[in-house]
C-alpha atoms as a PDB file:
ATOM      1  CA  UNK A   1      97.538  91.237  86.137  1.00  0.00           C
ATOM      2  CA  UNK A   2      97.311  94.869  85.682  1.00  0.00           C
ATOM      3  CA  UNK A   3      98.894  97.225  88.403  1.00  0.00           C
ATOM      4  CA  UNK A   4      95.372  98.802  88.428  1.00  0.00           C
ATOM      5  CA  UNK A   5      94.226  98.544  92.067  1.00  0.00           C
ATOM      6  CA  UNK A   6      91.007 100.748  92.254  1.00  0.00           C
ATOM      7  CA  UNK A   7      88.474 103.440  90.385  1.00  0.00           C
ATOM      8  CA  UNK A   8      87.374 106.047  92.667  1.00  0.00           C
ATOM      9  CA  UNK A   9      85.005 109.328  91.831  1.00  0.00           C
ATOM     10  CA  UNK A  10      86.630 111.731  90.070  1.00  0.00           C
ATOM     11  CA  UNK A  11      83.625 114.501  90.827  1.00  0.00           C
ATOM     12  CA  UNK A  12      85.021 115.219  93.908  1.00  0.00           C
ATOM     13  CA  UNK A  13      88.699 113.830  93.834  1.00  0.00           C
ATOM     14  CA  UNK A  14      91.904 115.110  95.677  1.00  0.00           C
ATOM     15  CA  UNK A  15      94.252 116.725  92.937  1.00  0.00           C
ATOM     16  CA  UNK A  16      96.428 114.271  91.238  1.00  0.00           C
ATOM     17  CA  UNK A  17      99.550 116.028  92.065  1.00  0.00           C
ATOM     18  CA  UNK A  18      99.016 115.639  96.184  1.00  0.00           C
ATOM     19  CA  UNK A  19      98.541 111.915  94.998  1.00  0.00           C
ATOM     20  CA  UNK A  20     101.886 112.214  92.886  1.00  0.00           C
ATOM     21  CA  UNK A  21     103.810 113.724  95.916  1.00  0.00           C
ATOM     22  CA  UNK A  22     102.079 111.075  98.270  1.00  0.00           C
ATOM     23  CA  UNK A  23     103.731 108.257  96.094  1.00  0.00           C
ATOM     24  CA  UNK A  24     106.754 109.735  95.305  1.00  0.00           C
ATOM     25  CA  UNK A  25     107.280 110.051  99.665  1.00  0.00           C
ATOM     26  CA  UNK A  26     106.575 105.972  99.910  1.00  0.00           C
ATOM     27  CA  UNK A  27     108.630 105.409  96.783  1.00  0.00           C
ATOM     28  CA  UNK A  28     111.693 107.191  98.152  1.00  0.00           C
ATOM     29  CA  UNK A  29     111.333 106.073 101.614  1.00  0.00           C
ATOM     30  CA  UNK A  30     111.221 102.305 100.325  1.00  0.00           C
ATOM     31  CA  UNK A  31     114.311 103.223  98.033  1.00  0.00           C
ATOM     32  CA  UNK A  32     116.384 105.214 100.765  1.00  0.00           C
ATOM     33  CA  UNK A  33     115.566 102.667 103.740  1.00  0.00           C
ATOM     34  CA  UNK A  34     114.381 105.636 105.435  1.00  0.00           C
ATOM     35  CA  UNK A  35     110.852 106.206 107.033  1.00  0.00           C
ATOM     36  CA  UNK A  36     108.560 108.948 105.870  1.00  0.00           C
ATOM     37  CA  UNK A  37     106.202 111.574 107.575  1.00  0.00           C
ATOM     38  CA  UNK A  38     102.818 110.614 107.636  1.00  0.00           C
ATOM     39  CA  UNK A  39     100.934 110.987 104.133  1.00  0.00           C
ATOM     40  CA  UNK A  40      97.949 112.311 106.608  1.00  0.00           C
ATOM     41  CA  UNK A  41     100.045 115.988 105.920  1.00  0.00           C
ATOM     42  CA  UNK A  42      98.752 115.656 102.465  1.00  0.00           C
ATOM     43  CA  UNK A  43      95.393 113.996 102.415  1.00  0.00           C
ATOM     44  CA  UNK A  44      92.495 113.333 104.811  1.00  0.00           C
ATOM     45  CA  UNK A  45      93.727 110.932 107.644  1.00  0.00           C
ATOM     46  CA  UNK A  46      90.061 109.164 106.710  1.00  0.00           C
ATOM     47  CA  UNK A  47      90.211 109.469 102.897  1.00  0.00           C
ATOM     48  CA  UNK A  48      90.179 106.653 101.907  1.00  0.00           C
ATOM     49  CA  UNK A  49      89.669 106.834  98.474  1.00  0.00           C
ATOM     50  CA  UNK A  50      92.628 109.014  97.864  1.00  0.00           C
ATOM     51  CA  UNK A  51      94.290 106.500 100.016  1.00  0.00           C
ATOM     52  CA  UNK A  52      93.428 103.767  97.263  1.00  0.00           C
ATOM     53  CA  UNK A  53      94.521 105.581  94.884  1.00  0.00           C
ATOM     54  CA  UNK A  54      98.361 106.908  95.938  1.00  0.00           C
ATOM     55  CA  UNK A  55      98.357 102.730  96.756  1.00  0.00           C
ATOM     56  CA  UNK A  56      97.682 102.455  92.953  1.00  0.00           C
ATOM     57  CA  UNK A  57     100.373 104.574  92.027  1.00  0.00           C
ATOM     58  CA  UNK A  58     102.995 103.752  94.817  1.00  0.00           C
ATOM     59  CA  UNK A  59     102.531  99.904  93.573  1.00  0.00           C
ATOM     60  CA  UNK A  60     102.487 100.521  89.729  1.00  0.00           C
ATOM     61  CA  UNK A  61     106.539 102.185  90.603  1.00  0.00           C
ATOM     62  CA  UNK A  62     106.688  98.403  91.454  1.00  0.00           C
ATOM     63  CA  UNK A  63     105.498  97.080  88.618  1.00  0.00           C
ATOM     64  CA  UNK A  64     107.500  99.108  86.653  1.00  0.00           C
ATOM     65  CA  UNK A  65     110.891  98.125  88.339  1.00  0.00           C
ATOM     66  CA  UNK A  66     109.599  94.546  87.307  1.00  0.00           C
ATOM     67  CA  UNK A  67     108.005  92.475  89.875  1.00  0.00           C
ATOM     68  CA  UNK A  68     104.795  91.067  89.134  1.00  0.00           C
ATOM     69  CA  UNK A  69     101.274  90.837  91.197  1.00  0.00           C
ATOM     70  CA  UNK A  70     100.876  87.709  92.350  1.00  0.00           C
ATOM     71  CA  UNK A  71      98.224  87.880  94.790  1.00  0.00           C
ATOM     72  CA  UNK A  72      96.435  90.289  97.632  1.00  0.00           C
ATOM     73  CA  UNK A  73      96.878  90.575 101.873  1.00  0.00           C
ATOM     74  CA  UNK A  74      93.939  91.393 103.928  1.00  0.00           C
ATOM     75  CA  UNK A  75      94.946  93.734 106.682  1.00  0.00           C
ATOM     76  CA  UNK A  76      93.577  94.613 109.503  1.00  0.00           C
ATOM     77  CA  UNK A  77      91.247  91.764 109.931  1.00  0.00           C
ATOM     78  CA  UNK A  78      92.066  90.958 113.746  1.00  0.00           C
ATOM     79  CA  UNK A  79      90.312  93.352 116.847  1.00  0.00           C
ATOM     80  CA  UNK A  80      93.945  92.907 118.471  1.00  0.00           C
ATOM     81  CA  UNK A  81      95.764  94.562 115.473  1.00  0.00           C
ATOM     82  CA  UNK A  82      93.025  97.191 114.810  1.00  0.00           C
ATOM     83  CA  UNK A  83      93.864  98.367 118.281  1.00  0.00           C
ATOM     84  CA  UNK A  84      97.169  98.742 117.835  1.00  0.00           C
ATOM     85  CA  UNK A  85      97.091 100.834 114.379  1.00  0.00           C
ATOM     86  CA  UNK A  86      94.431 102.714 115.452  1.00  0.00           C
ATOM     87  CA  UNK A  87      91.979 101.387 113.011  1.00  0.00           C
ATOM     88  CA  UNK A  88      88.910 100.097 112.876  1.00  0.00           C
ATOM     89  CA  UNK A  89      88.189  98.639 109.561  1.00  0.00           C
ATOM     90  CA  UNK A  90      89.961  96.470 107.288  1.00  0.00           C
ATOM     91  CA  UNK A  91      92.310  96.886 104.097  1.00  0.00           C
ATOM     92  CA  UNK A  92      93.743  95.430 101.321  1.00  0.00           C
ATOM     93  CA  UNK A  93      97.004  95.513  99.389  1.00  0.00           C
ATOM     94  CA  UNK A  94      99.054  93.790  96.854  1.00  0.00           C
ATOM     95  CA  UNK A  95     101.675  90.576  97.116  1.00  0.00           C
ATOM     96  CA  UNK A  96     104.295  91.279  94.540  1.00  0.00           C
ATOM     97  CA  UNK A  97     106.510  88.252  93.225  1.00  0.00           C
ATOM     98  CA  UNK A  98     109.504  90.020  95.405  1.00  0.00           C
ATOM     99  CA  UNK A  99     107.551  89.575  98.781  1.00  0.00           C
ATOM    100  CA  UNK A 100     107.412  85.790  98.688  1.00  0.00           C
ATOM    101  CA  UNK A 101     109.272  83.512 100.582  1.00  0.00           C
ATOM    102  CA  UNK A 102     109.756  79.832 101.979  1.00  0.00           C
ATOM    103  CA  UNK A 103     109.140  77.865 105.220  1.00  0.00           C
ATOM    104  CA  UNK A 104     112.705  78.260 107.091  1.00  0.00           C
ATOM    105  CA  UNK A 105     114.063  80.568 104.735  1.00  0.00           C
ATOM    106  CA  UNK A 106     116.487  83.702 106.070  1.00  0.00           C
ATOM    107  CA  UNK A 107     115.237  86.957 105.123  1.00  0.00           C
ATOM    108  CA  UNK A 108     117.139  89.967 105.124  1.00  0.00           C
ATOM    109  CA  UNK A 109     116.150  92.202 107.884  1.00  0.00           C
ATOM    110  CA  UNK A 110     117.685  95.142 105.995  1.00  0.00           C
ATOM    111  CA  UNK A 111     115.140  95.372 102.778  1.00  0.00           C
ATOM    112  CA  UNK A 112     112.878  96.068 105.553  1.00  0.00           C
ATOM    113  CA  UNK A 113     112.132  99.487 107.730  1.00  0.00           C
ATOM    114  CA  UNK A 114     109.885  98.590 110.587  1.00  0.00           C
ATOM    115  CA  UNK A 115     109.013  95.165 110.534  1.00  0.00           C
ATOM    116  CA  UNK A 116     106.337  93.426 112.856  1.00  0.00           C
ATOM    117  CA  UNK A 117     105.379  89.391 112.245  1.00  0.00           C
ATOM    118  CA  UNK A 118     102.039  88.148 112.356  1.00  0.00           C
ATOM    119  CA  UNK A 119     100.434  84.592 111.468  1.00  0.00           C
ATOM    120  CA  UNK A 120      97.861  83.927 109.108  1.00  0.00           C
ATOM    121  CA  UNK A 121      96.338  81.832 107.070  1.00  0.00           C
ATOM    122  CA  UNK A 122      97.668  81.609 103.153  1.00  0.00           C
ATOM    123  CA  UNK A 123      94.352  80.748 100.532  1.00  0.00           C
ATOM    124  CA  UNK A 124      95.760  79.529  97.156  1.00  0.00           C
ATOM    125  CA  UNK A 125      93.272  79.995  94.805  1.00  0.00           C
ATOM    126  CA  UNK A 126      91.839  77.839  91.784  1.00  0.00           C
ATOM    127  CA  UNK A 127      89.022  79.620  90.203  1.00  0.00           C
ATOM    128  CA  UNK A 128      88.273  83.278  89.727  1.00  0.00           C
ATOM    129  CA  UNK A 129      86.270  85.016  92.030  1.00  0.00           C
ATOM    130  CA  UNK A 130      85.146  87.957  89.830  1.00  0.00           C
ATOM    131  CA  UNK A 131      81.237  87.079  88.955  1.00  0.00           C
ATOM    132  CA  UNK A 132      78.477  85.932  91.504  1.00  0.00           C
ATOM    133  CA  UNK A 133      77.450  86.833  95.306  1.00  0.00           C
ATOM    134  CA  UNK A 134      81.319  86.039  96.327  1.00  0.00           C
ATOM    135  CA  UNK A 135      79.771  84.960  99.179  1.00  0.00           C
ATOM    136  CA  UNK A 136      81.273  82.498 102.184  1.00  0.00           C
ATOM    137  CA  UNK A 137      80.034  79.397 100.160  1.00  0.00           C
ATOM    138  CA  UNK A 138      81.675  80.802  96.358  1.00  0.00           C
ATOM    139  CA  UNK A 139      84.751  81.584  97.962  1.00  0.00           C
ATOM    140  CA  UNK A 140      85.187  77.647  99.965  1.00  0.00           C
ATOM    141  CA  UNK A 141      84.969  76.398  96.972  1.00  0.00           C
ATOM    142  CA  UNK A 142      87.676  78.801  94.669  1.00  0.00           C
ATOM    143  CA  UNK A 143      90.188  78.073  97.458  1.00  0.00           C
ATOM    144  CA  UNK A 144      92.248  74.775  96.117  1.00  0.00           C
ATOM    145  CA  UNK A 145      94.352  74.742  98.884  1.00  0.00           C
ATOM    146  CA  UNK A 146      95.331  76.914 102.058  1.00  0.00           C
ATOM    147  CA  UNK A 147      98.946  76.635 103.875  1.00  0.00           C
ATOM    148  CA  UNK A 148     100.526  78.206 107.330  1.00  0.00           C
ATOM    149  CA  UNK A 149     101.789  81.847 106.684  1.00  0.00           C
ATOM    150  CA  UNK A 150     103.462  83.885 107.920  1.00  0.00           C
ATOM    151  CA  UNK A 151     103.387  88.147 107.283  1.00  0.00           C
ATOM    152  CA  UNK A 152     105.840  90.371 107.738  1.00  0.00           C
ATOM    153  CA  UNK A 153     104.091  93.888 107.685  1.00  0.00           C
ATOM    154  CA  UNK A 154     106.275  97.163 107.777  1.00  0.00           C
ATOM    155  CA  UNK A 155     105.271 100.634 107.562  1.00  0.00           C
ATOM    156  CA  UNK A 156     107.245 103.235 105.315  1.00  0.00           C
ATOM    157  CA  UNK A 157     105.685 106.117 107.403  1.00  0.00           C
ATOM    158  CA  UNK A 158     107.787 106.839 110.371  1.00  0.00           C
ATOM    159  CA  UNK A 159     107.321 105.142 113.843  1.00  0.00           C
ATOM    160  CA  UNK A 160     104.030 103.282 112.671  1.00  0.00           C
ATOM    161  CA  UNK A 161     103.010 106.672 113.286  1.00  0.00           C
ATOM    162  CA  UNK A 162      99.549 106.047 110.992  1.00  0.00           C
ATOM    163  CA  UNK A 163      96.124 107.156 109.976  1.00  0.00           C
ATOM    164  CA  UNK A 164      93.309 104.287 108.320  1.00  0.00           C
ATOM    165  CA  UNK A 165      94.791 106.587 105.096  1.00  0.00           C
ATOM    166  CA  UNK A 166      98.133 106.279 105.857  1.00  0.00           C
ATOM    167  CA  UNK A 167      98.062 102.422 105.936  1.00  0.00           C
ATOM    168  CA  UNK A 168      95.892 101.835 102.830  1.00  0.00           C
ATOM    169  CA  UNK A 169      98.182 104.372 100.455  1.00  0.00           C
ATOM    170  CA  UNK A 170     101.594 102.203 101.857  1.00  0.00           C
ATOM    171  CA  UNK A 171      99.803  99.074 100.464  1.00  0.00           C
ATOM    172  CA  UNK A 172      98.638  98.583 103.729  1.00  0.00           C
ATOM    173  CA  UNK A 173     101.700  98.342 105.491  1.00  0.00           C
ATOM    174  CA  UNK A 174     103.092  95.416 103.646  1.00  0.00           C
ATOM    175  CA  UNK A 175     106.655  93.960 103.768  1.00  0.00           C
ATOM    176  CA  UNK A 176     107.328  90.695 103.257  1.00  0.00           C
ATOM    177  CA  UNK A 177     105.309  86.966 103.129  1.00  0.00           C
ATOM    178  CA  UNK A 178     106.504  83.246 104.290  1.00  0.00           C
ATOM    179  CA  UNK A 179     104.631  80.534 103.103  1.00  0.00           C
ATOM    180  CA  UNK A 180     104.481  76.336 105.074  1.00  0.00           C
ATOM    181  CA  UNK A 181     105.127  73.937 102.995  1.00  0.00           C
ATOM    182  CA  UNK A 182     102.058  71.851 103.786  1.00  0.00           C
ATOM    183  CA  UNK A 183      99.017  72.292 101.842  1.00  0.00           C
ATOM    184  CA  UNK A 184      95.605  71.155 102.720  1.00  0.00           C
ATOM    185  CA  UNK A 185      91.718  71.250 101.007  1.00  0.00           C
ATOM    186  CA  UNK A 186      89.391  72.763 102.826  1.00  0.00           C
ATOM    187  CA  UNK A 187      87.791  69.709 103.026  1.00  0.00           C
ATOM    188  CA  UNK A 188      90.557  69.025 105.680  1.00  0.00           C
ATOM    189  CA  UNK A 189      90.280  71.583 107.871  1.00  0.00           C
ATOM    190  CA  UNK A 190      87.727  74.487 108.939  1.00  0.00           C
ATOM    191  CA  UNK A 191      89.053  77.896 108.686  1.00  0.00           C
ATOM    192  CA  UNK A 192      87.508  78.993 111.667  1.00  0.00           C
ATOM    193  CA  UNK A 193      88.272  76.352 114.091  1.00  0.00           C
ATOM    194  CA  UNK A 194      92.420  77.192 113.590  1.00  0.00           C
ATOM    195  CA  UNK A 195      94.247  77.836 116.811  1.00  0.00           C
ATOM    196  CA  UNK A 196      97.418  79.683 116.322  1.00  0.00           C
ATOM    197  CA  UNK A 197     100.660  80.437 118.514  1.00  0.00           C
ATOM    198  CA  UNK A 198     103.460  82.432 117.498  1.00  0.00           C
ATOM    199  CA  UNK A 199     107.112  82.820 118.893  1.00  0.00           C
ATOM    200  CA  UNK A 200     110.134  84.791 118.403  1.00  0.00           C
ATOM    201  CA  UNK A 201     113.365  83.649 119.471  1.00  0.00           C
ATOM    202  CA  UNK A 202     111.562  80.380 121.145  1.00  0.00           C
ATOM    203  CA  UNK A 203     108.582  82.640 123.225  1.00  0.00           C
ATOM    204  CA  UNK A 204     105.401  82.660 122.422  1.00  0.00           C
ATOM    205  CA  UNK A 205     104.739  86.511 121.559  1.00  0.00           C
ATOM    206  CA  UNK A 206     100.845  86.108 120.208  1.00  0.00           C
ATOM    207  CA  UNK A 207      98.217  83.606 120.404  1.00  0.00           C
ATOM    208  CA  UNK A 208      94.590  83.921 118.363  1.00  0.00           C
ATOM    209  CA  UNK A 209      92.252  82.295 116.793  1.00  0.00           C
ATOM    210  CA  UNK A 210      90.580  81.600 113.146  1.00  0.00           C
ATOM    211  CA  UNK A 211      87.512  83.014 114.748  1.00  0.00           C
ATOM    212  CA  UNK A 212      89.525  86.688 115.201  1.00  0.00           C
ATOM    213  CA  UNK A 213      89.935  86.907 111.761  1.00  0.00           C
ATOM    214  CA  UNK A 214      86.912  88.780 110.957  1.00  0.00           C
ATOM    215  CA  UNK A 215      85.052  85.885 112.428  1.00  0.00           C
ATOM    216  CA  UNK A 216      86.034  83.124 109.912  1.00  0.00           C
ATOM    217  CA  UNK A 217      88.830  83.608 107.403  1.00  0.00           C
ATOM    218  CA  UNK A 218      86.673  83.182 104.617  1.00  0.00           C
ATOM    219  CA  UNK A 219      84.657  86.137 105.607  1.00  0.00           C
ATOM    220  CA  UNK A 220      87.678  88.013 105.090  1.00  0.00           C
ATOM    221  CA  UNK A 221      88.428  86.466 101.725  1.00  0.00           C
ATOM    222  CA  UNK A 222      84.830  86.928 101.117  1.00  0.00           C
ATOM    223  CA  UNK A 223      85.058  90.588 102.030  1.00  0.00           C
ATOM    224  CA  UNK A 224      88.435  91.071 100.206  1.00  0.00           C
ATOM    225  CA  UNK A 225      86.887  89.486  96.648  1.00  0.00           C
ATOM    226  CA  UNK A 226      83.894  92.044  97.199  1.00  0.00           C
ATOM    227  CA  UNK A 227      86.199  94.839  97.132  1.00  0.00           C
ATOM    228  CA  UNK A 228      88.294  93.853  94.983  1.00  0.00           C
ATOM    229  CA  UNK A 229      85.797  93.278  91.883  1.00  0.00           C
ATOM    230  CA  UNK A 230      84.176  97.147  93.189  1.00  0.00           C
ATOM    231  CA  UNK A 231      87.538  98.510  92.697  1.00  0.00           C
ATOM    232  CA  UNK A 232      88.004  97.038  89.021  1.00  0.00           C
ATOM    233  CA  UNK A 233      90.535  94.161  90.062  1.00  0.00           C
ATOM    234  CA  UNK A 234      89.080  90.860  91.004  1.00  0.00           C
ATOM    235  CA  UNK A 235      90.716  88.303  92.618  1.00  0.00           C
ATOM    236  CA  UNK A 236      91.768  85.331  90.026  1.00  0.00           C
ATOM    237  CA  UNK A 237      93.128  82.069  89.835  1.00  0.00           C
ATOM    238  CA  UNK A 238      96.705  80.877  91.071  1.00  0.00           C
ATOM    239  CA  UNK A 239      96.472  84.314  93.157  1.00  0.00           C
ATOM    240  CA  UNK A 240      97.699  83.607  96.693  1.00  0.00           C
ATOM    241  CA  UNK A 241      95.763  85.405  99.438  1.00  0.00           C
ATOM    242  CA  UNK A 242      96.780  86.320 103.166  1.00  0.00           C
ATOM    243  CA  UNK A 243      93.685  85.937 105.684  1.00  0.00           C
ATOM    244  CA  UNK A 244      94.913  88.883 108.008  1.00  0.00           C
ATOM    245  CA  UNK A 245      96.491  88.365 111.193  1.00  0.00           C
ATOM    246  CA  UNK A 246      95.047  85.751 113.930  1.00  0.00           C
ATOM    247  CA  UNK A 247      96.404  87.216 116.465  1.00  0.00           C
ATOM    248  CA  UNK A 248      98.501  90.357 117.455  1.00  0.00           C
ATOM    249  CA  UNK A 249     101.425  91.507 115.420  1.00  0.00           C
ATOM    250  CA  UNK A 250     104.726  91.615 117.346  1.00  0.00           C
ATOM    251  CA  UNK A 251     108.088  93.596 116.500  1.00  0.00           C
ATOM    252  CA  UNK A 252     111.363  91.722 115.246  1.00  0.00           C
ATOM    253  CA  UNK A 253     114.568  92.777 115.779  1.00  0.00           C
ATOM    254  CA  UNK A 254     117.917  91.485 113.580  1.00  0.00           C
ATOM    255  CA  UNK A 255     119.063  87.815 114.305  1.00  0.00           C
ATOM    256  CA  UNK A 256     115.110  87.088 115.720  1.00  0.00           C
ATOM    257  CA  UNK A 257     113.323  83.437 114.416  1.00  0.00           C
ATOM    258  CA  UNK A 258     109.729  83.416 114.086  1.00  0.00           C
ATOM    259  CA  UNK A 259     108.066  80.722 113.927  1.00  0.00           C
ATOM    260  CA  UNK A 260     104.304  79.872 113.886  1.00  0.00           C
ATOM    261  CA  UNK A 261     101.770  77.173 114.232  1.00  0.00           C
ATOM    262  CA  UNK A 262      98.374  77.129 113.381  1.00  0.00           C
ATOM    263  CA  UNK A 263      96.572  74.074 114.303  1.00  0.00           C
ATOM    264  CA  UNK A 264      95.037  72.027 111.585  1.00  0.00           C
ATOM    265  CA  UNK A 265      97.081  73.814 109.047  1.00  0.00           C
ATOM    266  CA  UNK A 266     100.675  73.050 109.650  1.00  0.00           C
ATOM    267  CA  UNK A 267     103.710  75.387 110.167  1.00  0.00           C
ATOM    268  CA  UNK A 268     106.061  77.873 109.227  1.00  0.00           C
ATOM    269  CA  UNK A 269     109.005  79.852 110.095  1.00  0.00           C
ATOM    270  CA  UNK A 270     111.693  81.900 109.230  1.00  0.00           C
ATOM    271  CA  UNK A 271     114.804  84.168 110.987  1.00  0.00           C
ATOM    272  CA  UNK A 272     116.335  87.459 110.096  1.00  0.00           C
ATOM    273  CA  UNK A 273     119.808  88.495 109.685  1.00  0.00           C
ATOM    274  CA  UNK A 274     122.142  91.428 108.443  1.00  0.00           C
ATOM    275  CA  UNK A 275     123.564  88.571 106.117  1.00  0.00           C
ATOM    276  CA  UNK A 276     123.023  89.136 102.421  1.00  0.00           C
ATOM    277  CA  UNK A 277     119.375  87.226 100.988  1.00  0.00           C
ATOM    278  CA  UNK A 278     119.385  84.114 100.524  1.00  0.00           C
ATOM    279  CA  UNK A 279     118.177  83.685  96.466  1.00  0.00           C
ATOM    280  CA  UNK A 280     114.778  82.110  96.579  1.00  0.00           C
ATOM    281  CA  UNK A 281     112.207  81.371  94.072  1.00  0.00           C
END
């Protein structure tokens, strides 16, 4: 897929260059390990258009180091995460081949700046959803299967310190994925109905709900395959798509385990050490 992420109205458009410098701040502070100021110095902390569009060129730097698109994350889809960025809408970014990993696997805490877990639910899907209403009912029956996940969001901008703008343009706050190993139809479990816990180091941290996820999980897939196809991209098959958090996001810290169950769905888990990665595929 093309690292083309959206198509905005260039009548009225933000210079490209504030867009270049916007970019170029995400792309160094990913490179350097180092958190940026807020992009909200440069553009609207409500533009979200321009927001879209420094996304679009802060992912295609990824694309050209070589990782691929392999699916899209729903952000902001919980009240109880809204609250804490600030926000009060949801957003969408991109799931490069880099971000992926597996149930139990150990991550490197130091590819990431400021990272916070949350638990979701995974949607693997197995037709397109680019034509049609991409309603509730279309998008039940694109998903083949749906697993335990969990997210690891981080924010390049310093502190979390963030704007609706400042999230969308950092591919809204993305970091890493972790994927169960159990896979299930929808015709085996309801979406909405999931109960989920989450713990670090062995304590539950958050607790939510499939009905927190913009009311049903497939609303937010639903919502997510709407935008996508307005913003030129639609969502296709063997893409992978993250729900959006159940329940609150919570900080990790180096040596933490996090580990999640969703009820219905199955679970997942993984810890995070100064040890070099672990090679995955």
């Amino acid at each position: 897929m093309a690292s083309r992420v959206g198509t905005v109205d260039t009548s009225a458009r933000v210079d490209d260059s504030v867009v270049t410098a916007a970019a170029q701040r995400l792309t160094a502070a990913a490179a350097t390990r180092q958190p940026c100021a807020p992009l909200r110095e440069l553009i609207g902390p409500d533009d979200v258009e321009t927001a879209y569009r420094i996304q679009e060129r802060f992912n295609a730097a990824r694309v050209a180091d070589g990782v691929t698109v392999v699916g899209r994350k729903i952000g902001a889809t919980s009240e109880a995460v809204q609250q804490q960025l600030g926000v009060g809408q949801p957003d969408f970014g991109v799931l490069f081949s880099d971000m992926a990993f597996h149930d139990g696997d150990q991550i490197p805490i130091d590819r990431l700046l400021q990272p916070k877990a949350e638990a979701e639910v995974a949607f693997f899907l197995a037709d397109d959803l680019a034509e049609g209403p991409l309603d509730i009912e279309q998008c039940r029956a694109a998903v083949g299967t749906a697993t335990a996940a969990l997210e690891i969001v981080d924010s390049r901008i310093r502190n979390w310190d963030i704007s609706f703008a400042d999230t969308v343009a950092d591919n809204a706050s993305s970091g890493v994925y972790v994927l169960g190993t159990q896979r299930l139809t929808l015709a085996e479990f309801e979406p909405v109905e999931v109960v989920m816990s989450m713990s670090i180091d062995g304590e539950v941290v958050s607790t939510g709900t499939g009905a927190a996820c913009l009311g049903d999980p497939l609303n937010a897939l639903s919502w997510l395959a709407r935008k996508a196809r307005e913003f030129g991209d639609p969502l296709r098959k063997g893409q992978v798509i993250l729900s959006g958090a159940l329940g609150p996001m919570r900080p990790l810290h180096p040596g933490a385990t996090v580990s999640a169950t969703i009820d219905g769905v199955g679970t997942v888990s993984a810890s995070f050490s100064t040890t070099p990665e672990v090679p995955h595929e």
